[in-house]
Protein backbone atom coordinates (compact mmCIF):
# COMPACT_ATOMS: atom_id res chain seq x y z
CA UNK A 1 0.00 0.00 0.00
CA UNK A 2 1.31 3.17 -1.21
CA UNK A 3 -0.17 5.06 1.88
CA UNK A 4 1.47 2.91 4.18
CA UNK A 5 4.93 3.41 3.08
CA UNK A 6 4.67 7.06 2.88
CA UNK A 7 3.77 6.75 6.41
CA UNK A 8 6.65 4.89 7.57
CA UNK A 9 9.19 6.61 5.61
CA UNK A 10 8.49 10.09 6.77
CA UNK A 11 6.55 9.12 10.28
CA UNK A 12 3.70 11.06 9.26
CA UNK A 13 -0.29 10.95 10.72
CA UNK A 14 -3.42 10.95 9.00
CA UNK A 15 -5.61 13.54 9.57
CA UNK A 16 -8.88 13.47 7.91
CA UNK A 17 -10.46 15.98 6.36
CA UNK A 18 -12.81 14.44 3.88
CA UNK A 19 -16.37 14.43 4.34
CA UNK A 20 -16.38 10.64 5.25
CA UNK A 21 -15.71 11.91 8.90
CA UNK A 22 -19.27 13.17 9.45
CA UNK A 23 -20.39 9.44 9.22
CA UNK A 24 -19.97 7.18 11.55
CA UNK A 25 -19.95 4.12 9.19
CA UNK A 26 -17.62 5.49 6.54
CA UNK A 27 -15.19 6.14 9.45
CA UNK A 28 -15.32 2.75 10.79
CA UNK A 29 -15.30 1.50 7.54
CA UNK A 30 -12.04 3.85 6.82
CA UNK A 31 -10.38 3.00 10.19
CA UNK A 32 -10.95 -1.04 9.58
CA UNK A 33 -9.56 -0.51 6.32
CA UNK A 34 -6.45 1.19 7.47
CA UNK A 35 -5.81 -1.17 10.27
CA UNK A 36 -5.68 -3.87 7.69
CA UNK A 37 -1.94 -2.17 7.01
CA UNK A 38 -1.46 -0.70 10.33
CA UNK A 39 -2.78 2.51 10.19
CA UNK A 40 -4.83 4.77 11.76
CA UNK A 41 -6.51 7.98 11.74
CA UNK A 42 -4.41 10.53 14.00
CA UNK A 43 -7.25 13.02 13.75
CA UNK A 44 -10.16 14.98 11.91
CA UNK A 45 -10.34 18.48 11.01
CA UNK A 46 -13.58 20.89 12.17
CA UNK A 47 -16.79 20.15 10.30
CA UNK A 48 -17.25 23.85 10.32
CA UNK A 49 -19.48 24.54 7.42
CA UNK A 50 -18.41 28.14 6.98
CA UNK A 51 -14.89 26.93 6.16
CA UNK A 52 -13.33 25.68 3.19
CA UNK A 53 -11.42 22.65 3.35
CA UNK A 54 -8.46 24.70 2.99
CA UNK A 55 -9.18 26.88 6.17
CA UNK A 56 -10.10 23.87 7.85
CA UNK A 57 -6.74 21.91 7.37
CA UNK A 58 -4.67 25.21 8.14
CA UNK A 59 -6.67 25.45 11.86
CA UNK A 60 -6.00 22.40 12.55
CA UNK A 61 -1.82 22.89 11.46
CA UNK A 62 -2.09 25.83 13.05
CA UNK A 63 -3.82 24.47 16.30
CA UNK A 64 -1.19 21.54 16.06
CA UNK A 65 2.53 22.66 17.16
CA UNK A 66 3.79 19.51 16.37
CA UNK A 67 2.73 19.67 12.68
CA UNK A 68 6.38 20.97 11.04
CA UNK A 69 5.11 19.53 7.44
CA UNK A 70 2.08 18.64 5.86
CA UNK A 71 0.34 17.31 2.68
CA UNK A 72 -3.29 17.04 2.01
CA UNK A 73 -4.53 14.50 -0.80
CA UNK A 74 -7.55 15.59 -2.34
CA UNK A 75 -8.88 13.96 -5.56
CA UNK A 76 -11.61 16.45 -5.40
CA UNK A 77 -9.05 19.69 -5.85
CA UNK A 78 -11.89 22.71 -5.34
CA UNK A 79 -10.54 25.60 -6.48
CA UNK A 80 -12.57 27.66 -3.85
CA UNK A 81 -10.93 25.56 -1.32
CA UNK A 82 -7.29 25.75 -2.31
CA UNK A 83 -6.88 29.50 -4.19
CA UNK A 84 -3.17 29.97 -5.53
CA UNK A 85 -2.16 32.44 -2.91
CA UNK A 86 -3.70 30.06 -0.19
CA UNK A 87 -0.84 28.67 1.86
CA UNK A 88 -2.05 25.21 2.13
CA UNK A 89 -1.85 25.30 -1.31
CA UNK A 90 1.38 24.39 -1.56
CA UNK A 91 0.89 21.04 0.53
CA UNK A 92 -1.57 19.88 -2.27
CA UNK A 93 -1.39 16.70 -3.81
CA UNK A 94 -4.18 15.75 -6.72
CA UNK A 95 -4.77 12.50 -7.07
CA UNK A 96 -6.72 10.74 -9.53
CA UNK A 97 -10.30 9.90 -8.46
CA UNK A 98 -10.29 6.95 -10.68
CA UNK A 99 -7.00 5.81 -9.93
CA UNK A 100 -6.40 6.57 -6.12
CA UNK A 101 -2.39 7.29 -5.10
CA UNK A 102 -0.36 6.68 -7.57
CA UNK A 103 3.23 6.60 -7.49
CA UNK A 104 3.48 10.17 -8.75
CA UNK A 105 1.49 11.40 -5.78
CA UNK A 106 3.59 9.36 -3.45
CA UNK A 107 6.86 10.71 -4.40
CA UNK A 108 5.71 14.28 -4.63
CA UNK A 109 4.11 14.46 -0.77
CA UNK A 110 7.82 12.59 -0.07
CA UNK A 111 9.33 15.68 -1.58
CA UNK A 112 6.75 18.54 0.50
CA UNK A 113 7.20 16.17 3.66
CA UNK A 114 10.78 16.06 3.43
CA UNK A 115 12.33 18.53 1.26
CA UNK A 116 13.41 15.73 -0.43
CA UNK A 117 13.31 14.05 -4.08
């Protein structure tokens, strides 16, 4: 799973931000599914309404002092919720709905985690 070695290599959390985490079955449907590789959600942002995603991810980095790097997957790239001059903006990685992660979106949140290539 592509997920889970991004994870170990760079020690990062999930934290959802999807709309899944206003149901309770697609989270426990999410959570069994990512304890099947030995994952697990870390944390949700605010289901504030009145936010874009955007704003939601960057109160939760900004409410999180141990957040030093981020990226946010989002196969559903809004352009209300991530304008250019928005900062998480630069933490965005598109996947392919009809795909999922690819190797391309692996290697590219590698290189905003870690500074890395």
């Amino acid at each position: 799973m592509r997920l889970k070695r991004l994870v170990t290599q760079t020690s990062a959390r999930i934290v959802l931000c999807s709309s899944w985490r206003t149901s309770r079955d697609h989270m426990a449907w999410l959570e069994q599914q990512l304890a099947l590789y030995g994952l697990s959600i870390y944390g949700t942002t605010n289901e504030d309404s009145s936010m874009g995603r955007g704003q939601q991810i960057m109160e939760w980095v900004h409410n999180h002092e141990n957040c030093d790097s981020f990226v946010v997957f989002d196969d559903d790239n809004d352009a209300r919720d991530y304008p250019p001059e928005a900062e998480v903006t630069a933490h965005l990685v598109v996947p392919l709905y009809s795909e999922g992660l690819r190797d391309v979106d692996i290697k590219e949140a590698y290189k905003i985690l870690t500074g890395q290539e």
